[in-house]
Protein backbone atom coordinates (compact mmCIF):
# COMPACT_ATOMS: atom_id res chain seq x y z
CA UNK A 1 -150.05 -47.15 -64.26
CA UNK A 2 -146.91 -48.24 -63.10
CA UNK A 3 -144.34 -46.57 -60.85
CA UNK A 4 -141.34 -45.07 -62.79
CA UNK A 5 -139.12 -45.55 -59.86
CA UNK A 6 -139.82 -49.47 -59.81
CA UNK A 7 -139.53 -49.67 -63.40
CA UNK A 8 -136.30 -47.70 -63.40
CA UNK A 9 -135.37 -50.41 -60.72
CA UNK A 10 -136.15 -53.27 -63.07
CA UNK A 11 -134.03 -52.05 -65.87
CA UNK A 12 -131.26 -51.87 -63.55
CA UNK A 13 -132.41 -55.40 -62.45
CA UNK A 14 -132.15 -56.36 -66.41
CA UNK A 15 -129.08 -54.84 -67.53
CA UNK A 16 -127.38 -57.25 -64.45
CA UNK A 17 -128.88 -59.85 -65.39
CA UNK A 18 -127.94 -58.83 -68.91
CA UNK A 19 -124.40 -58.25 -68.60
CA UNK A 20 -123.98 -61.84 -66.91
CA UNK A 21 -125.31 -63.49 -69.51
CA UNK A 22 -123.20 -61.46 -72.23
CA UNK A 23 -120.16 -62.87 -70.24
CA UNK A 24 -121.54 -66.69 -71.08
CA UNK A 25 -122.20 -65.84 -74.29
CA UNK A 26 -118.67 -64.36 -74.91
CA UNK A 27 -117.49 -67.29 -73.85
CA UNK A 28 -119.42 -69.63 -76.73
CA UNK A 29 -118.97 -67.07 -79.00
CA UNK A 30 -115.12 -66.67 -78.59
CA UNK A 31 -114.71 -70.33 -79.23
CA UNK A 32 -116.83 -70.92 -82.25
CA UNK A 33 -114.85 -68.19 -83.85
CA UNK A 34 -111.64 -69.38 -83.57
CA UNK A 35 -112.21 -73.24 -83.39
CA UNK A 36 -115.50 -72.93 -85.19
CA UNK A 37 -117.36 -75.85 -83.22
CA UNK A 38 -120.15 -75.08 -80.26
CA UNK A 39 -118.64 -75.77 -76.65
CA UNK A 40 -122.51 -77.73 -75.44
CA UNK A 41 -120.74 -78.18 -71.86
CA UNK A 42 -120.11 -73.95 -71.36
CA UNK A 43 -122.94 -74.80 -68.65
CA UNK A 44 -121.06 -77.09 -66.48
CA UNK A 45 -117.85 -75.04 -66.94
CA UNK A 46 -119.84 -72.17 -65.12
CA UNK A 47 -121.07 -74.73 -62.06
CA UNK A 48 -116.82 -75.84 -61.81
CA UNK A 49 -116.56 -72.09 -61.58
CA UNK A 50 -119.42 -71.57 -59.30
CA UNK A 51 -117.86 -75.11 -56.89
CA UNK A 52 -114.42 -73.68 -57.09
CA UNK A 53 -115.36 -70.39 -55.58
CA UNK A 54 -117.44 -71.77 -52.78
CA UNK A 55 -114.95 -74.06 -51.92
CA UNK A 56 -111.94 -71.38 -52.26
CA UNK A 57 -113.77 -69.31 -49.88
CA UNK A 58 -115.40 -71.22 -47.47
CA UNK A 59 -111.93 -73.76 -46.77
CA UNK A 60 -108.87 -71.40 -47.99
CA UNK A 61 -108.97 -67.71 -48.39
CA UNK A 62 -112.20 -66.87 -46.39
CA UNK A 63 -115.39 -65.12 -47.18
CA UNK A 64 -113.19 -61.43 -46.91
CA UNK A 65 -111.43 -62.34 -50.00
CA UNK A 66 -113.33 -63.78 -52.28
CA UNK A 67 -112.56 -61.50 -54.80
CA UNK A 68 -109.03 -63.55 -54.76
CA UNK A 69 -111.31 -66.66 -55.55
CA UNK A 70 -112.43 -64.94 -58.62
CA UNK A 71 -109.54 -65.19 -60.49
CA UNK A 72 -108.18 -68.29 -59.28
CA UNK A 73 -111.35 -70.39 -60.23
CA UNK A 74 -111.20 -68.63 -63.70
CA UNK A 75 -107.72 -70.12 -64.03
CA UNK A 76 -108.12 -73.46 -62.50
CA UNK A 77 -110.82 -73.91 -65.33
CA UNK A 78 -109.02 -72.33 -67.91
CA UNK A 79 -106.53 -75.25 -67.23
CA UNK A 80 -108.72 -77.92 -67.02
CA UNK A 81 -110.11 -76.71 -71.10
CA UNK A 82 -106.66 -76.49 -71.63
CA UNK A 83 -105.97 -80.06 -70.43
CA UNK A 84 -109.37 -81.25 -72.76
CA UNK A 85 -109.02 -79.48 -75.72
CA UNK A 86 -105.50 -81.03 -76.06
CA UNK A 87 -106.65 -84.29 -75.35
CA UNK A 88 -110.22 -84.59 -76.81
CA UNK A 89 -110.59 -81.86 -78.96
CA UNK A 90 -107.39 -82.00 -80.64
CA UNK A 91 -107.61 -85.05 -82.80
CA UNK A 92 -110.16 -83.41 -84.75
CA UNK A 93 -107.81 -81.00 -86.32
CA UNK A 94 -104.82 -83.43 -86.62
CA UNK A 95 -106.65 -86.43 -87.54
CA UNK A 96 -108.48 -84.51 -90.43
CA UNK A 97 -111.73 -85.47 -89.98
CA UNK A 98 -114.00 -85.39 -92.52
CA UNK A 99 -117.48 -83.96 -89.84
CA UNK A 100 -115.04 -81.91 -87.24
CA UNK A 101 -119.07 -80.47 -86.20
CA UNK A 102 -119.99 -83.86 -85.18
CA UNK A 103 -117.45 -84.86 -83.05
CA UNK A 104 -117.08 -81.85 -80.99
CA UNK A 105 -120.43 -81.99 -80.21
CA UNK A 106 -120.40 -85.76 -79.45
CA UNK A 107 -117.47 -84.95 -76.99
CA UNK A 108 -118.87 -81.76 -75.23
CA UNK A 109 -121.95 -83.16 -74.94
CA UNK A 110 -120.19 -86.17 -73.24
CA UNK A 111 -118.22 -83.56 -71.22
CA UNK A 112 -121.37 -82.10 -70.05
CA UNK A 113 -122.83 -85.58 -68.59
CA UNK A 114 -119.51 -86.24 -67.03
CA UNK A 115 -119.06 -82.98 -65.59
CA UNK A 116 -122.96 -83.16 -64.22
CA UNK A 117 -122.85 -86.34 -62.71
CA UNK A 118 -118.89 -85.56 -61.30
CA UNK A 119 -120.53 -83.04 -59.09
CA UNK A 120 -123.64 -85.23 -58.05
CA UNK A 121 -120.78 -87.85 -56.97
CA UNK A 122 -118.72 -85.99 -55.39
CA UNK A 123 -121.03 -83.25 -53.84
CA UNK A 124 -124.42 -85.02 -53.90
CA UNK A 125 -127.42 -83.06 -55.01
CA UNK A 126 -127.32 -80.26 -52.42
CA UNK A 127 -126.98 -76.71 -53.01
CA UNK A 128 -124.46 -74.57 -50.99
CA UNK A 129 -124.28 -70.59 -50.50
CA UNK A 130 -121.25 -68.95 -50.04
CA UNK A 131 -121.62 -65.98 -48.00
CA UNK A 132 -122.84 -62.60 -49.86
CA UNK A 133 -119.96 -60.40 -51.32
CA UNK A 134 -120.80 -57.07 -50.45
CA UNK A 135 -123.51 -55.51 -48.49
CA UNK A 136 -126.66 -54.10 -50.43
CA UNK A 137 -126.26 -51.00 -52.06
CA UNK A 138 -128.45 -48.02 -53.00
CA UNK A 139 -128.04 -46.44 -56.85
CA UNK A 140 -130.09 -43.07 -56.14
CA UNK A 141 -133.55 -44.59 -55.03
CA UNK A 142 -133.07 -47.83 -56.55
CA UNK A 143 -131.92 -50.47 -53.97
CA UNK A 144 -129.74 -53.41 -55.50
CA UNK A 145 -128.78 -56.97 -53.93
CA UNK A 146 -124.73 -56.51 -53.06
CA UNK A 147 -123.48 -59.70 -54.46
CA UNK A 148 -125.69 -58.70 -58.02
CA UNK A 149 -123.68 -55.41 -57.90
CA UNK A 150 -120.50 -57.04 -57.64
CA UNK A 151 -121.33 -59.65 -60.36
CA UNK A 152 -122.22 -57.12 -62.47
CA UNK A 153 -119.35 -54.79 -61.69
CA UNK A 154 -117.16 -57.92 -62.18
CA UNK A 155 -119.00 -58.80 -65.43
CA UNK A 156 -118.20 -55.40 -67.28
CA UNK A 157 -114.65 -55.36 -66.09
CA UNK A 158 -113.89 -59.17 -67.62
CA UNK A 159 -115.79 -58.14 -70.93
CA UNK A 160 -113.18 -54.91 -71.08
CA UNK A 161 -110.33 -56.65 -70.51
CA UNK A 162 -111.14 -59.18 -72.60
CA UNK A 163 -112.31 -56.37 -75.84
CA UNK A 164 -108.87 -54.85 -74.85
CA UNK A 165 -106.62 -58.18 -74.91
CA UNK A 166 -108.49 -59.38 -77.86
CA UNK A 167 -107.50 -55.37 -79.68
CA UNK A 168 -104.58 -54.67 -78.40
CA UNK A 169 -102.38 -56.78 -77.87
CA UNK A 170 -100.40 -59.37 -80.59
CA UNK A 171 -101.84 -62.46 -79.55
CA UNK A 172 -105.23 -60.71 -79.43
CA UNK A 173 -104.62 -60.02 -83.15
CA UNK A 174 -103.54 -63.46 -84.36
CA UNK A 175 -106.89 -64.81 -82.96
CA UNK A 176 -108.39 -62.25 -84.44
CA UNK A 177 -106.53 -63.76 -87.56
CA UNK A 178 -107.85 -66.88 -86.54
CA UNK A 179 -111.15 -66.17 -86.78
CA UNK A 180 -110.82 -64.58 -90.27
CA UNK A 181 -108.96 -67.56 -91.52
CA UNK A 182 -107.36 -70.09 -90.24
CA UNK A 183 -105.09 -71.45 -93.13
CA UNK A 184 -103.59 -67.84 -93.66
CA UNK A 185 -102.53 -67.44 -89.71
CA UNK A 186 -101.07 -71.36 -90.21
CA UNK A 187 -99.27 -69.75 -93.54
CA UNK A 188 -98.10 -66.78 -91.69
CA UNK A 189 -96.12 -69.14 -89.26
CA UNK A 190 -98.56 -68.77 -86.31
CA UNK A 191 -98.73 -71.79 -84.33
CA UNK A 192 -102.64 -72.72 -85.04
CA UNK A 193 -102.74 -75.49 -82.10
CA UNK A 194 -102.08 -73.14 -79.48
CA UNK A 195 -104.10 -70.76 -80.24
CA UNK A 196 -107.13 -72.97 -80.17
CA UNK A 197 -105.63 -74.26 -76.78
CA UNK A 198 -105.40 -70.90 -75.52
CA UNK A 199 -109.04 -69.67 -77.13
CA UNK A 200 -110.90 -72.92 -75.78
CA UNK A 201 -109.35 -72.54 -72.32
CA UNK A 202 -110.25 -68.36 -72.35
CA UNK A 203 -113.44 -69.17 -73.94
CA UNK A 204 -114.37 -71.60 -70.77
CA UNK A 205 -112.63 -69.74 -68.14
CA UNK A 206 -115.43 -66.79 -68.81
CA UNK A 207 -117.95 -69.50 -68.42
CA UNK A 208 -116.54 -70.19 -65.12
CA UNK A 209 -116.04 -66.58 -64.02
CA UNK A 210 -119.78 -65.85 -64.17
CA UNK A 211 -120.29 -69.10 -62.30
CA UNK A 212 -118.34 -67.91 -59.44
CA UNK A 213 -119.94 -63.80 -59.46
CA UNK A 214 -123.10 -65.68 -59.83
CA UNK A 215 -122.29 -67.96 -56.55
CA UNK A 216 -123.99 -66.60 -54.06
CA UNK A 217 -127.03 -65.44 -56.08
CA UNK A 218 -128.19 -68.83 -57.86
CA UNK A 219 -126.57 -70.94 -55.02
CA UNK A 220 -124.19 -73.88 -56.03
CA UNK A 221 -125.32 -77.13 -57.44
CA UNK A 222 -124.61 -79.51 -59.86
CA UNK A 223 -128.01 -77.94 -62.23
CA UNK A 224 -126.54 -74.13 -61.87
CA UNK A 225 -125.06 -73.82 -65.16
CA UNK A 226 -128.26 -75.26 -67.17
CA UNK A 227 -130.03 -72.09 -67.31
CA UNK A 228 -127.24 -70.08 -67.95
CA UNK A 229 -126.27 -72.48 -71.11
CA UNK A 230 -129.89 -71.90 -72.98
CA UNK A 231 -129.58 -67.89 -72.24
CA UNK A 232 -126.02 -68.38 -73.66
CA UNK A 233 -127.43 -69.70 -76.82
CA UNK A 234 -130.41 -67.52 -76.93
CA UNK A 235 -128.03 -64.60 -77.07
CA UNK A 236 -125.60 -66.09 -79.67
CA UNK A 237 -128.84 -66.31 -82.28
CA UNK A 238 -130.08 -63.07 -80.97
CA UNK A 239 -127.00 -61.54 -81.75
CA UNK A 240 -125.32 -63.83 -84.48
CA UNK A 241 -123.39 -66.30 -84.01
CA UNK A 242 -119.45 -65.40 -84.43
CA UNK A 243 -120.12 -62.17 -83.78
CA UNK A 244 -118.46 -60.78 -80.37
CA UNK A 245 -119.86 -57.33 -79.83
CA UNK A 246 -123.06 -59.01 -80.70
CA UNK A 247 -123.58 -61.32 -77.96
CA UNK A 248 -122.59 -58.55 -75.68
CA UNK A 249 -125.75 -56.40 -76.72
CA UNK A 250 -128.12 -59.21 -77.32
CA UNK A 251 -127.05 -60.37 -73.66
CA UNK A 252 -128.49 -57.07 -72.14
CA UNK A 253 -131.20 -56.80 -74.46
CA UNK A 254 -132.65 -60.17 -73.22
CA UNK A 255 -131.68 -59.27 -69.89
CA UNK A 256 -134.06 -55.70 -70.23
CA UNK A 257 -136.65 -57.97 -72.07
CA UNK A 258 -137.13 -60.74 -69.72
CA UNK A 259 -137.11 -58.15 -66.28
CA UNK A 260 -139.53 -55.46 -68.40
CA UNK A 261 -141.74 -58.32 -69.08
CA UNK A 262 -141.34 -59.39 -65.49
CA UNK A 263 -142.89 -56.62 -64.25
CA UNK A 264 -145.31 -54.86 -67.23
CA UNK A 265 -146.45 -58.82 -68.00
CA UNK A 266 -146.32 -61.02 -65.80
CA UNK A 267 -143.10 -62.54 -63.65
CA UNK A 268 -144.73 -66.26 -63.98
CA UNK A 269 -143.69 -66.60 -68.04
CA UNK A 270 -140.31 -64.63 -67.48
CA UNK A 271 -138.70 -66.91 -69.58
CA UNK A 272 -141.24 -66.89 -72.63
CA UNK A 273 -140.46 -63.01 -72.98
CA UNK A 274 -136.74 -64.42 -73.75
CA UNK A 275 -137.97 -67.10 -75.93
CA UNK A 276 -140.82 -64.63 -77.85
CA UNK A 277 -137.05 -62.09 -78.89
CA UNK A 278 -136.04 -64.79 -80.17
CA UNK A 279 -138.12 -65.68 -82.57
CA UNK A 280 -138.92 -62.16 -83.61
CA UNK A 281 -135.28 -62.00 -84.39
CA UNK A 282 -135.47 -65.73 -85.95
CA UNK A 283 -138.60 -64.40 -88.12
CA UNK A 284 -137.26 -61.01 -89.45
CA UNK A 285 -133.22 -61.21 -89.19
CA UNK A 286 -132.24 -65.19 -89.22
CA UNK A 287 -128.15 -63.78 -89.24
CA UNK A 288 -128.99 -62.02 -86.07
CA UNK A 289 -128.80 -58.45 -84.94
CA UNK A 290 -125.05 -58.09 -86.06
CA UNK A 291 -124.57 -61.59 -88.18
CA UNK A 292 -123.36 -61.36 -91.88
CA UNK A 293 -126.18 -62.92 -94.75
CA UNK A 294 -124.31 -66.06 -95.98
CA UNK A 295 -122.82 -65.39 -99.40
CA UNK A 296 -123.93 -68.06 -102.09
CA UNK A 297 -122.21 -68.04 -105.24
């Protein structure tokens, strides 16, 4: 029999976890949708995001204001996938290639080496921990790591601002277009280029966000963003790919499944509870919890 106070505490453990990963997810999800290619270097976006906000606070704005670091390491990296998807990415849209699907995933899989090895380079193979963000706090009678708080805190308020920019606001709409159909938004006399600049560099700049909430909890190293790139595409299937609201509920319902089978199972195979949704999902709903059947004529 197991204590309901410690397994109220690991559904609060899971629905963190959760939330974090719904914010990588977002992030691949948002940029299939309007570009409709798979980012395969989201992981390496979140370890710039993780580097930038160890570095931000430990030589510039000090461990008091990290939450300044926050958004300035989102932005940095929303440049930088600016900066790529104008150089590398755009040619497959203005060159009209014939396998678009092929050469964005020969390039962000080339990204992702780059990126990996960058860090090892630069940083060697070393992990670094930025100081905790916020002392531990206590929800009722469940105790919670501070910096996990935060991160989760931080998590919900990115994925509301985003579901609100992305609603209510014009350029929220036209990528909404975008997504929808491309060719009518381009008829319409929206400028099609920039929005993919602008979707690809919000799409990575979440992917760098929960790097840096996540800095102090899985440490900083060049490997930190590997794990956080297979949950990322665990919750796209789980909760279809293309679909937005989606990945935010498969992300906490792998999050639930993974800490309830941490502590009802066993915590050695956390990561086989993850892998076992999956396939349940795979085996009875291929499209995913909220994906559309594919139409055939």
């Amino acid at each position: 029999m197991h204590d309901p106070v410690l397994i109220a505490q690991y559904v609060l453990a899971g629905l963190v976890t959760g939330a974090i990963y719904a914010l990588m997810a977002v992030g691949i999800t948002f940029i299939y949708s309007i570009m409709k290619m798979i980012n395969w270097s989201m992981g390496e976006f979140f370890m710039i995001g993780s580097y930038l906000q160890f570095f931000l606070i430990m030589g510039l704005l000090g461990s008091a204001r990290w939450y300044l670091a926050v958004p300035v390491a989102m932005a940095a990296a929303g440049l930088l996938g600016v900066v790529i998807q104008r150089l590398l990415l755009r040619p497959m849209f203005v060159g009209m290639l014939e396998r678009r699907d092929e050469y964005a995933t020969i390039v962000t899989i080339a990204l992702s080496v780059f990126f990996r090895n960058l860090a090892v380079v630069a940083f060697g193979p070393y992990q670094f921990s930025p100081p905790d963000y916020f002392r531990p706090v206590q929800l009722g009678p469940l105790p919670l790591n501070g910096s996990r708080f935060v991160a989760f805190v931080g998590s919900l308020l990115l994925l509301s601002l985003f579901y609100l920019g992305i609603k209510r606001t014009w350029f929220g709409r036209a990528l909404q277009g975008a997504a929808q159909n491309r060719l009518g938004v381009q008829t319409a006399g929206i400028d099609l280029q920039r929005l993919d600049h602008m979707a690809f560099g919000i799409g990575v700049a979440l992917a760098a966000s929960a790097g840096a909430l996540l800095a102090p909890v899985l440490l900083v190293h060049p490997e930190n963003g590997s794990v956080a790139t297979v949950k990322g595409f665990e919750i796209i299937v789980i909760g279809g790919l293309g679909s937005i609201p989606g990945s935010i509920v498969a992300g906490l319902l792998l999050g639930l499944v993974e800490s309830l089978g941490t502590v009802l199972l066993s915590a050695a195979y956390r990561d086989v509870y993850g892998f076992a949704l999956l396939i349940a999902i795979l085996v009875l709903r291929p499209w995913g919890l909220f994906g559309e059947r594919e139409r055939v004529a």
